[in-house]
Protein backbone atom coordinates (compact mmCIF):
# COMPACT_ATOMS: atom_id res chain seq x y z
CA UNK A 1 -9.49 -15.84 -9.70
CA UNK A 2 -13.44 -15.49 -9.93
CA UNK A 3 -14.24 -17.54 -13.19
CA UNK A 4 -16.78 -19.75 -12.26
CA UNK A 5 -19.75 -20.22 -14.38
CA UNK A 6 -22.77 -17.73 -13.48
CA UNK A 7 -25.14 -18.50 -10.51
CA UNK A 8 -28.72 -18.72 -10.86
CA UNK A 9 -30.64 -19.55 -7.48
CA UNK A 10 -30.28 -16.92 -5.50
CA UNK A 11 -30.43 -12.95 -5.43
CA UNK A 12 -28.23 -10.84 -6.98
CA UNK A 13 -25.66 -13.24 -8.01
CA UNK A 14 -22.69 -12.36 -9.58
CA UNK A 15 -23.26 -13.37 -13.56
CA UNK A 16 -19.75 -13.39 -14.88
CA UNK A 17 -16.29 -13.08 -13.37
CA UNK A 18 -16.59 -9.39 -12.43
CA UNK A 19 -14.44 -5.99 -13.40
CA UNK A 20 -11.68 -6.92 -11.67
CA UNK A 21 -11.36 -10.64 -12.16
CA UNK A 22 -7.49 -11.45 -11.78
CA UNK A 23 -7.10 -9.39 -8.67
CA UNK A 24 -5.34 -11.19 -5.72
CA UNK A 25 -5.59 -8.99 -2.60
CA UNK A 26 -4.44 -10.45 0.88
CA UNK A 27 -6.49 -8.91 3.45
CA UNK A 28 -5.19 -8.26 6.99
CA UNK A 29 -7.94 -6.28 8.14
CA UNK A 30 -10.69 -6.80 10.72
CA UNK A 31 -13.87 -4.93 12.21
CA UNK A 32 -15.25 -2.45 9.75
CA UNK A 33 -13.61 -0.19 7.63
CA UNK A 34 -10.82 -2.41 5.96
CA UNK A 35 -13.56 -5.67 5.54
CA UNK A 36 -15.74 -3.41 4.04
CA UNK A 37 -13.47 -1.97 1.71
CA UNK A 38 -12.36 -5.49 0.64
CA UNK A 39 -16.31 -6.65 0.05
CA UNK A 40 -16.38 -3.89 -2.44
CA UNK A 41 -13.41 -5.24 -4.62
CA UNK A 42 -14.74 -8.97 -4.23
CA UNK A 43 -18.06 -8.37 -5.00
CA UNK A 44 -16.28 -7.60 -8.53
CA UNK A 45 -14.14 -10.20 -9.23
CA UNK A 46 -11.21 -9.61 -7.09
CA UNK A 47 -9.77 -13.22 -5.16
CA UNK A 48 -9.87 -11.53 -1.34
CA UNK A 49 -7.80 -13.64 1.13
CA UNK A 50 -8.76 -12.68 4.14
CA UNK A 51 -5.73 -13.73 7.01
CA UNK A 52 -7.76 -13.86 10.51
CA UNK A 53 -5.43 -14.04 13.93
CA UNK A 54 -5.88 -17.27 16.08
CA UNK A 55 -9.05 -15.77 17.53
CA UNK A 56 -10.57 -15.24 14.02
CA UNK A 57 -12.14 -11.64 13.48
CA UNK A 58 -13.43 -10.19 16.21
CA UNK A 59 -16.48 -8.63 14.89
CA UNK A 60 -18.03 -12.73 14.64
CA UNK A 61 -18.78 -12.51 17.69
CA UNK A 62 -20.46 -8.94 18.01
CA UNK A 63 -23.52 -10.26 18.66
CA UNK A 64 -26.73 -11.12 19.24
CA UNK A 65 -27.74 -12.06 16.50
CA UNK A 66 -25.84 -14.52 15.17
CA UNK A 67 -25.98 -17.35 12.93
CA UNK A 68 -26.51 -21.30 13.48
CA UNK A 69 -22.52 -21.49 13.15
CA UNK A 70 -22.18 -18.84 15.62
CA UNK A 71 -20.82 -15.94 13.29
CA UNK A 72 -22.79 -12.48 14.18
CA UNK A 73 -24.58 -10.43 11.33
CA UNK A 74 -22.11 -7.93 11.82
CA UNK A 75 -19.24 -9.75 10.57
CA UNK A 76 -21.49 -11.73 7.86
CA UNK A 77 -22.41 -8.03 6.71
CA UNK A 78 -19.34 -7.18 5.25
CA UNK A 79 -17.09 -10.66 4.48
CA UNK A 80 -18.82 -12.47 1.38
CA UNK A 81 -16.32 -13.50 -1.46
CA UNK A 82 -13.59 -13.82 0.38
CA UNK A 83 -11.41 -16.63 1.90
CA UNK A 84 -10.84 -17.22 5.06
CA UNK A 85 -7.54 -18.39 6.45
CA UNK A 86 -6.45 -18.63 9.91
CA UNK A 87 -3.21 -17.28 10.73
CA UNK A 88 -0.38 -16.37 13.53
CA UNK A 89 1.31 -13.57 12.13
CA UNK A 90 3.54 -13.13 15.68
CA UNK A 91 5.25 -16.23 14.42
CA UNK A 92 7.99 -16.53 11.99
CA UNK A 93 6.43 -19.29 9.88
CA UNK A 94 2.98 -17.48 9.81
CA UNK A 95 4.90 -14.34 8.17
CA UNK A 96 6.52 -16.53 5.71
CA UNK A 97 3.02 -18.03 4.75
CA UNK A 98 2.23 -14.28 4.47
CA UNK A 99 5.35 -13.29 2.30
CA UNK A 100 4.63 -16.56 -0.03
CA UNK A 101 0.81 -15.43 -0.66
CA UNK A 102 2.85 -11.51 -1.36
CA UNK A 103 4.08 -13.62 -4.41
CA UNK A 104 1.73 -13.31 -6.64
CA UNK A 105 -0.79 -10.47 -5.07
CA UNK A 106 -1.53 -6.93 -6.19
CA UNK A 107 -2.91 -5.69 -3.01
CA UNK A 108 -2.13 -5.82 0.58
CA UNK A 109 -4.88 -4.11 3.12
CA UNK A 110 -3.98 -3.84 6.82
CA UNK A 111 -5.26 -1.80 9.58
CA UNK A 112 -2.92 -2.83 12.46
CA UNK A 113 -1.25 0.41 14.91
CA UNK A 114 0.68 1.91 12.45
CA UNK A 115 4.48 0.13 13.36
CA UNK A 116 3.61 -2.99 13.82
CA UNK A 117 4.29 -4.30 10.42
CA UNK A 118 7.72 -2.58 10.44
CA UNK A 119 7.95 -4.63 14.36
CA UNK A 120 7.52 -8.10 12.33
CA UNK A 121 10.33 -7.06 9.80
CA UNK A 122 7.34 -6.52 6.66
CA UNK A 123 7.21 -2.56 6.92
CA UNK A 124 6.06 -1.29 3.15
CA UNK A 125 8.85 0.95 2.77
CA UNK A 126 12.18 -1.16 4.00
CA UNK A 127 10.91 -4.87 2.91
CA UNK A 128 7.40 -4.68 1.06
CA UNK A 129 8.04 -2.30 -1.58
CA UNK A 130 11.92 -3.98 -2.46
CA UNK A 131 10.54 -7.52 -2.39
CA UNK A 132 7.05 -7.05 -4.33
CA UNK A 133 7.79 -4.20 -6.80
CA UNK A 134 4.14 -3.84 -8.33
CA UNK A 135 2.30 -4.44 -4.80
CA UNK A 136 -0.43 -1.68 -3.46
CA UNK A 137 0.18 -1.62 0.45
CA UNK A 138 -3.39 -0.06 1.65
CA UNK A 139 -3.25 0.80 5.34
CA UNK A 140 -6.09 2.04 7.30
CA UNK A 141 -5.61 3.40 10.73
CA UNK A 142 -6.76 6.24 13.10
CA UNK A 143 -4.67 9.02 12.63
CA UNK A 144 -1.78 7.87 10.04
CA UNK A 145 1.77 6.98 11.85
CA UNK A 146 2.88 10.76 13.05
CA UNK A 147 1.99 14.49 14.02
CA UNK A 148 0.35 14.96 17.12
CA UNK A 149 -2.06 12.06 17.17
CA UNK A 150 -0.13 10.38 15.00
CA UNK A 151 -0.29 5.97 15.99
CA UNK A 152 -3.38 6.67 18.68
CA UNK A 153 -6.27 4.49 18.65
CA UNK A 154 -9.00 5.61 15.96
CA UNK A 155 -12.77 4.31 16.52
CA UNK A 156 -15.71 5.47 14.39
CA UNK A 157 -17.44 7.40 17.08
CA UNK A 158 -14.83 9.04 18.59
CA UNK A 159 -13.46 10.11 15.21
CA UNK A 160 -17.38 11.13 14.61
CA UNK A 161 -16.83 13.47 17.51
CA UNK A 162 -13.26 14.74 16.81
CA UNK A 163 -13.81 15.81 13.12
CA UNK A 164 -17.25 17.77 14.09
CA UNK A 165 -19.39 15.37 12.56
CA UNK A 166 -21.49 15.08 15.94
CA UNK A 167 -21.46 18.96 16.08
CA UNK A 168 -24.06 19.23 13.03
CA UNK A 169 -25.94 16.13 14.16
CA UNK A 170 -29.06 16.16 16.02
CA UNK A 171 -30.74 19.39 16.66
CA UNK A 172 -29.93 22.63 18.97
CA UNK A 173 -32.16 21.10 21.90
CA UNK A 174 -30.42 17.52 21.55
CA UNK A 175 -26.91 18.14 21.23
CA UNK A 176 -24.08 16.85 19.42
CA UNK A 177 -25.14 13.62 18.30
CA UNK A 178 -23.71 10.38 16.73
CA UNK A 179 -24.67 9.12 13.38
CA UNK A 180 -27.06 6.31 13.94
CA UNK A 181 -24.80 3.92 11.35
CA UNK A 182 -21.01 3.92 11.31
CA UNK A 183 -20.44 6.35 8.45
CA UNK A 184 -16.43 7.30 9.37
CA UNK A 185 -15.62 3.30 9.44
CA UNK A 186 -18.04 3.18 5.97
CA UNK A 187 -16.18 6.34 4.27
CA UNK A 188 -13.23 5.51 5.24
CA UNK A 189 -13.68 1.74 3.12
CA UNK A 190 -15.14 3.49 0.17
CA UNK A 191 -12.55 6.03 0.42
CA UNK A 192 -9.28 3.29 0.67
CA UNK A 193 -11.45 1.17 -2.34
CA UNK A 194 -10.58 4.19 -4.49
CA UNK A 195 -7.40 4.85 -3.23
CA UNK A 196 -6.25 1.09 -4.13
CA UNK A 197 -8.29 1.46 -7.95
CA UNK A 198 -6.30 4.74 -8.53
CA UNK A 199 -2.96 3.04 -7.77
CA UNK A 200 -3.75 0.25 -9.91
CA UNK A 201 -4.21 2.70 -12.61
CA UNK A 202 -0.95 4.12 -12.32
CA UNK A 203 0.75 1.03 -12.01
CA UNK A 204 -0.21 0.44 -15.17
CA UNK A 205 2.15 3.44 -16.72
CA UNK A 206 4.46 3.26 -14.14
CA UNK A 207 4.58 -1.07 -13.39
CA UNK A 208 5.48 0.21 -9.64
CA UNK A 209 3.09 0.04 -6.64
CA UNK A 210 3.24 2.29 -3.86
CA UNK A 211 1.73 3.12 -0.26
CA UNK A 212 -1.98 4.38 0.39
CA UNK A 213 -1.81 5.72 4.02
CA UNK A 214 -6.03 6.08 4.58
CA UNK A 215 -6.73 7.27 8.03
CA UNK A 216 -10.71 7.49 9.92
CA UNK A 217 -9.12 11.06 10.31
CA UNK A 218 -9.11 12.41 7.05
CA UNK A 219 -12.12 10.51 6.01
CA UNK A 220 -14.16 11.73 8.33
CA UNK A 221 -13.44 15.27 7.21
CA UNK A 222 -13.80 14.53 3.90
CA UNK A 223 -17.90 14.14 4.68
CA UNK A 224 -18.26 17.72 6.10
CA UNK A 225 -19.38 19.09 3.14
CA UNK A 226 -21.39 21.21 2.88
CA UNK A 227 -20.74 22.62 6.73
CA UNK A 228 -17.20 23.07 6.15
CA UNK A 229 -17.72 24.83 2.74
CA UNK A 230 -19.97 27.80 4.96
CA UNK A 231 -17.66 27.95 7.48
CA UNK A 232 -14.36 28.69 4.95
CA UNK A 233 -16.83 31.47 3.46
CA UNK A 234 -18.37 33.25 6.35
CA UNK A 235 -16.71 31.73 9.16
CA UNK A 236 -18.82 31.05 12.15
CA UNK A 237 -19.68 28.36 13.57
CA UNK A 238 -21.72 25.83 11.87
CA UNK A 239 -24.84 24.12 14.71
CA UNK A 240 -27.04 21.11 13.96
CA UNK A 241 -29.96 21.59 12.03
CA UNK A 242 -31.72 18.63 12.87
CA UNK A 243 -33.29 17.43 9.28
CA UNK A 244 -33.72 21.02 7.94
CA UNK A 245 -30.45 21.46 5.45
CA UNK A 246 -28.09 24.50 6.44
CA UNK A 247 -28.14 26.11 2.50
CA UNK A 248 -31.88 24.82 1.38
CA UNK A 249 -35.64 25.21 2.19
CA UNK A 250 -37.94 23.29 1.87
CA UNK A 251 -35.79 20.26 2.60
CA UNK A 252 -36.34 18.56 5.99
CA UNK A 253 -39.42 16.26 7.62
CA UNK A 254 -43.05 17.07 7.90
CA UNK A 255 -46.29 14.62 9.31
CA UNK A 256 -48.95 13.42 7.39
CA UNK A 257 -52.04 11.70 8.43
CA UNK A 258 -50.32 8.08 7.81
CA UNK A 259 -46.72 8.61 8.03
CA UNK A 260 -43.65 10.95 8.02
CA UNK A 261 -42.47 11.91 4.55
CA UNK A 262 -39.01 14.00 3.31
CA UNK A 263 -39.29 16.60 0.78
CA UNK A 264 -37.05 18.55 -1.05
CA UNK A 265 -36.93 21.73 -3.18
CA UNK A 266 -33.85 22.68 -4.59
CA UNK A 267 -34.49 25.42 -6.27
CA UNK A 268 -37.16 28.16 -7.31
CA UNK A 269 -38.61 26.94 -10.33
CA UNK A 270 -38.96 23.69 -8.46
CA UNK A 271 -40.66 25.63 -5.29
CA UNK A 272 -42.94 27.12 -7.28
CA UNK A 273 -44.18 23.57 -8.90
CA UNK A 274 -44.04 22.35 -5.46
CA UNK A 275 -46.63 25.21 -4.12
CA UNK A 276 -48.88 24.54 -7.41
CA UNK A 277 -48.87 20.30 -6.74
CA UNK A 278 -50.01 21.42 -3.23
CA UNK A 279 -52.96 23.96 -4.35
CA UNK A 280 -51.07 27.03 -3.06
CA UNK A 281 -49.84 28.89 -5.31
CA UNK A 282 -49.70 32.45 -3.81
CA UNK A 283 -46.81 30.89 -1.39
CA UNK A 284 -44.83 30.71 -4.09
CA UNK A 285 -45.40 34.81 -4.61
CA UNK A 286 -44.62 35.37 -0.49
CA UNK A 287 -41.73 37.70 -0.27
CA UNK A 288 -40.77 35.61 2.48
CA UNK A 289 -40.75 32.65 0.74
CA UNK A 290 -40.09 33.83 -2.99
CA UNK A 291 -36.29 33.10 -3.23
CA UNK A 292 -34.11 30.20 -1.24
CA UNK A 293 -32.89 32.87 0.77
CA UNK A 294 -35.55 34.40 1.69
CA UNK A 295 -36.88 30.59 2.85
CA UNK A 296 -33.81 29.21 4.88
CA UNK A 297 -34.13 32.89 6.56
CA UNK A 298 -37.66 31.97 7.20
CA UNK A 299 -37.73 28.24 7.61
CA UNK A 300 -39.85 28.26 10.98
CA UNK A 301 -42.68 29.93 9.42
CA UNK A 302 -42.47 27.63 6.02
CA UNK A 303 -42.61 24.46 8.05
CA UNK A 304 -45.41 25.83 10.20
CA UNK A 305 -47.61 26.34 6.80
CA UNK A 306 -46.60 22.99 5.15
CA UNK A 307 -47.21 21.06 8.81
CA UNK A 308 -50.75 22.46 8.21
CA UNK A 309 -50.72 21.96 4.90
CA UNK A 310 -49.76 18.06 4.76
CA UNK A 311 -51.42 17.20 8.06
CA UNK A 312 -54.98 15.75 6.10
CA UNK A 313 -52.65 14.20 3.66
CA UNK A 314 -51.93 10.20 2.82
CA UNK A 315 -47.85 10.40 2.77
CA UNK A 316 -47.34 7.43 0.61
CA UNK A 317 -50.27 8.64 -1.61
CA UNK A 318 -48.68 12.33 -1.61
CA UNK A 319 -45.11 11.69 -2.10
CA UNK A 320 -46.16 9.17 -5.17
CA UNK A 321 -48.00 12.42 -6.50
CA UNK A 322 -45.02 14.75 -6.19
CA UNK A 323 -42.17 12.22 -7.33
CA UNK A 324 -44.62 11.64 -10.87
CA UNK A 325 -44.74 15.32 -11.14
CA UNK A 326 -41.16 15.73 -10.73
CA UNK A 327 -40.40 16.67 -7.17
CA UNK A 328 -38.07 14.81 -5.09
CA UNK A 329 -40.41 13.43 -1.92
CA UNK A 330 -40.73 10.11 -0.14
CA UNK A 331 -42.07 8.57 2.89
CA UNK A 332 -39.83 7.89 6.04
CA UNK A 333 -39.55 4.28 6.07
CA UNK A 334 -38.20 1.67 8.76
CA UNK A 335 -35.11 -0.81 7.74
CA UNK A 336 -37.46 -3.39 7.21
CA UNK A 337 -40.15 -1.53 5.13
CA UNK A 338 -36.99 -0.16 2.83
CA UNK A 339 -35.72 -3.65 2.35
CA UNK A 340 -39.25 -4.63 1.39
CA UNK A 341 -40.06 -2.03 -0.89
CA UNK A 342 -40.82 -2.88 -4.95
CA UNK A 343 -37.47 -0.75 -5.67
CA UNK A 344 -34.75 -2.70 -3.34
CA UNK A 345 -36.16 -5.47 -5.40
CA UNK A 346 -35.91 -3.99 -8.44
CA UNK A 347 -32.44 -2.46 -8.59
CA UNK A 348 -31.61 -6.05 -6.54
CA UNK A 349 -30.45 -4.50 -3.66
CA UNK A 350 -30.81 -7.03 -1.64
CA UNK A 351 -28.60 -10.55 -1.85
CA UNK A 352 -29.38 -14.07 -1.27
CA UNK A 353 -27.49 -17.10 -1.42
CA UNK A 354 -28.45 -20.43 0.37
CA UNK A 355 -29.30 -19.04 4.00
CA UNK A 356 -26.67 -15.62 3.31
CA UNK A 357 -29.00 -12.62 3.42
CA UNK A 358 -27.21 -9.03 3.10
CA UNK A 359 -27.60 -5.89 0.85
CA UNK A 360 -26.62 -5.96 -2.63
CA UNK A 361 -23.60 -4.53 -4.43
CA UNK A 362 -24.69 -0.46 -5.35
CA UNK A 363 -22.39 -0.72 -8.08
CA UNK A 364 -24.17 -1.53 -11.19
CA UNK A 365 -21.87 -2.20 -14.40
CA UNK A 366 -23.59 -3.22 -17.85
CA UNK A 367 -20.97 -5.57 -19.02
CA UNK A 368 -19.10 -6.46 -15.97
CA UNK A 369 -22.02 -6.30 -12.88
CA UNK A 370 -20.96 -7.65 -9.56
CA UNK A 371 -22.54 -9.65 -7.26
CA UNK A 372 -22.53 -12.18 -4.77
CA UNK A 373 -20.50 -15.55 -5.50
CA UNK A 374 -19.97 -17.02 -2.03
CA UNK A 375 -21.25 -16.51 1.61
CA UNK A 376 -18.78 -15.18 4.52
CA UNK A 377 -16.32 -17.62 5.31
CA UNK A 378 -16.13 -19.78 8.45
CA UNK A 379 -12.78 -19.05 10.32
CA UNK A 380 -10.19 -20.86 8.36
CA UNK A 381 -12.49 -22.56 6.03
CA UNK A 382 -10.23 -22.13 3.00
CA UNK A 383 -6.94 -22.48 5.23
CA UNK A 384 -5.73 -26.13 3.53
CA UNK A 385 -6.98 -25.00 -0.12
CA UNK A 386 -5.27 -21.16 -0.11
CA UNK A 387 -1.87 -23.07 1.35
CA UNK A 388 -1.83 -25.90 -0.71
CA UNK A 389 -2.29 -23.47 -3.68
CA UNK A 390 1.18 -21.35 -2.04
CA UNK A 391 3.05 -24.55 -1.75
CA UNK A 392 3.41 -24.59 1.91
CA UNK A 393 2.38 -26.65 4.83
CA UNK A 394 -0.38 -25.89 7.01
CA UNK A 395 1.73 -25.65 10.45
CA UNK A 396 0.80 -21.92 10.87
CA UNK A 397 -2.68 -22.13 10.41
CA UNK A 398 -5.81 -22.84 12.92
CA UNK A 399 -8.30 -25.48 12.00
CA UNK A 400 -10.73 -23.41 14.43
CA UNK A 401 -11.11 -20.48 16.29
CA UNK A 402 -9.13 -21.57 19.86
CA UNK A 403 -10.21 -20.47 23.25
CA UNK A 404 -8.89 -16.84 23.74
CA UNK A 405 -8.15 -15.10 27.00
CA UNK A 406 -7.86 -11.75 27.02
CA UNK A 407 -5.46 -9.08 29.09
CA UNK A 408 -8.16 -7.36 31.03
CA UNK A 409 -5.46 -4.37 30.77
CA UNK A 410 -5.87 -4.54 27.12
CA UNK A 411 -9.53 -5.29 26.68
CA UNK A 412 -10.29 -2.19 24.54
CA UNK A 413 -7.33 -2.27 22.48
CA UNK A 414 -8.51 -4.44 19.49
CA UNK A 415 -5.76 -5.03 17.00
CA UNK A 416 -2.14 -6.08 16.75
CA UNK A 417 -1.48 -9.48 18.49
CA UNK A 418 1.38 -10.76 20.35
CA UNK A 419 0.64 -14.17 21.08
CA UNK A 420 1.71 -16.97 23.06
CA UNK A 421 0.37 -20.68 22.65
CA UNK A 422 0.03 -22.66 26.06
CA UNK A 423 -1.55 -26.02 26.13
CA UNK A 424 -3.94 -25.28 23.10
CA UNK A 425 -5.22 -21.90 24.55
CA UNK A 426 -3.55 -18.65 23.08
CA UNK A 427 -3.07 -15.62 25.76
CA UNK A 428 -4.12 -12.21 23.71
CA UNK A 429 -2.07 -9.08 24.59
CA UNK A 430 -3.38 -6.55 21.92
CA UNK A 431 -0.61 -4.08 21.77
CA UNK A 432 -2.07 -1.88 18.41
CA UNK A 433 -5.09 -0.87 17.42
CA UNK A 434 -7.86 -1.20 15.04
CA UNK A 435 -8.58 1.75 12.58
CA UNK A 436 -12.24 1.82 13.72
CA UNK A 437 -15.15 0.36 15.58
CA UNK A 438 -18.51 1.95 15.77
């Protein structure tokens, strides 16, 4: 449980035991979209046990950079709060250490190839869900365990490209595109967060738990709003837009004399304002601009006249001018201008504790907030403590990461682990799949 007393040096620190305080969720997931999901329930209170394989996680060492312990940002992005135990889950004593910490947990998260739990006799359906009643079993996987791509391999990008994501990214010139940041693996943990809250709620009527079966899949389609939404109605083909929006104009990128800026009108009363901040009002009167309409029909010839238009202006100066007034406008900043800016600060947005650096919780509750309590782990740091606490020895687990060498057959295959120790070294054959890399 998180009930320690608040925390005071540092940024955004967690100030009281957190929403849901009481929560025990065992975490087999690894890479991105299962971590990430579990940072959001530990960042309010939830105790997050997170069971790494022999080799650890295998985003600590997607790197450079990485930290003086040798963990890589991306893992230290997306594992504070939780504990870290190492364990071999190929082994029949490292499943029992698993089915001991079941006890007393309300949520299980996984993202191995859908079957492999049902290979090591713990499948929800025939063992889980008759031995722990009340437990949430959250998987996250590609493509969900049948239909025609049904157990296959799921990874951000390619899920990017299958669910037509990269089709309205970019522009008509550049070509389906990738999202810069892994949005699918991202969605996909907000998306199995919610899943798990709504099944806690209905435990609560029904004191049963049951299965959430979250796939990158369905995730991914979830976020093609509003493309999908044009194409039910008039059925062709949506095309990238580059930052122009399909349904609204103005909203895209102009140049200013000092920077870039975004600006958005998303209506006509607000267009009109817009033209009168800018000293134009007779745009506003244009029958080619007088309607939405009538501006997405003409968009080229609106962005030629606010290019001119914006081209003597100071962006930061401008956009302060048209937020005070009302209309939604800001300047295009860089990652490390937007984590310097007054308003990260502000709404404490970004996190420090000791040397741990990462972005704050979004989640802002007035009488429960959330926040940071304890850096990432280090690979098994809390494997004596979390076994001691579940009565049992500490055979199963690894003091440290051991040296790993991997199938070269299997190199791309991150996930499920059969394992065999030799001499101290452990030979990986990964026979699943991860629900996600970007």
């Amino acid at each position: 449980m998180s009930d320690a007393p608040p925390m005071t040096e540092g940024k955004a620190l967690a100030q009281g035991p957190g929403a849901l305080s009481g929560l025990k969720v065992i975490d087999l997931t690894r890479v991105l979209g299962g971590p990430y999901c579990t940072m959001v329930l530990s960042d309010h209170g939830a105790e997050v046990i997170k069971l790494e394989p022999p080799q650890g996680d295998e985003t600590r060492e997607w790197g450079p950079p990485f930290d003086d312990a040798g963990d890589a940002s991306y893992f230290i992005g997306i594992n504070r709060n939780k504990k870290s135990i190492g364990l071999d889950l190929s082994k029949p004593a490292g499943r029992e250490v698993l089915l001991r910490l079941l006890e007393d947990a309300d949520v299980l998260v996984e993202n191995f190839k859908p079957g492999s739990m049902e290979k090591w006799g713990l499948g929800y359906e025939d063992v889980l869900s008759k031995r722990f009643l009340r437990l949430i079993h959250c998987r996250v996987s590609g493509f969900g365990a049948d239909g025609p791509l049904g157990g296959f391999p799921g990874y951000d990008a390619v899920l990017q490209a299958m669910v037509g994501l990269m089709s309205i990214n970019g522009t008509e010139t550049s070509g389906p595109t990738r999202l810069g940041n892994p949005i699918v693996d991202i969605a996909t943990g907000l998306f199995s967060a919610i899943a798990i809250l709504m099944a806690l709620h209905e435990r609560e009527k029904s004191g049963r738990g049951q299965f959430c079966d979250m796939t990158l899949h369905d995730c991914g389609m979830a976020l093609l709003h509003p493309h999908a939404a044009n194409f039910f109605l008039n059925g062709r083909r949506p095309k990238a837009t580059g930052n122009p929006h399909p349904n609204l104009a103005p909203y895209s990128k102009f140049r200013t004399r000092t920077c870039e800026i975004f600006v958005a009108a998303g209506n006509d009363p607000a267009f009109r304002k817009f033209c009168e901040l800018l000293g134009m009002p007779e745009m506003a009167s244009d029958p080619r601009f007088v309607t939405n309409g009538a501006r997405v029909t003409n968009r080229d010839a609106l962005a030629e006249a606010l290019n001119g238009r914006f081209a003597n202006e100071d962006g930061h100066e401008l956009t302060q001018r048209m937020l005070a007034a009302g209309l939604p406008a800001g300047p295009v900043l860089n990652i490390d201008e937007a984590m310097a800016a007054a308003q990260t600060a502000h709404r404490k947005m970004v996190t420090e504790l000791g040397a741990y650096r990462g972005l704050g919780t979004p989640i802002k509750l007035s009488r429960t907030p959330g926040g940071t309590r304890s850096a990432p782990p280090r690979f098994n740091e809390h494997g004596a403590a979390v076994l001691d606490t579940a009565g049992q020895c500490q055979e199963p687990t690894f003091g440290s990461r051991p040296k790993a060498q991997f199938d070269p057959g299997g190199l791309f295959n991150f996930a499920s682990v059969d394992l065999a120790a030799n001499n101290g070294d452990v030979n990986f054959t990964f026979t699943g799949f991860l629900g996600g890399i970007q």
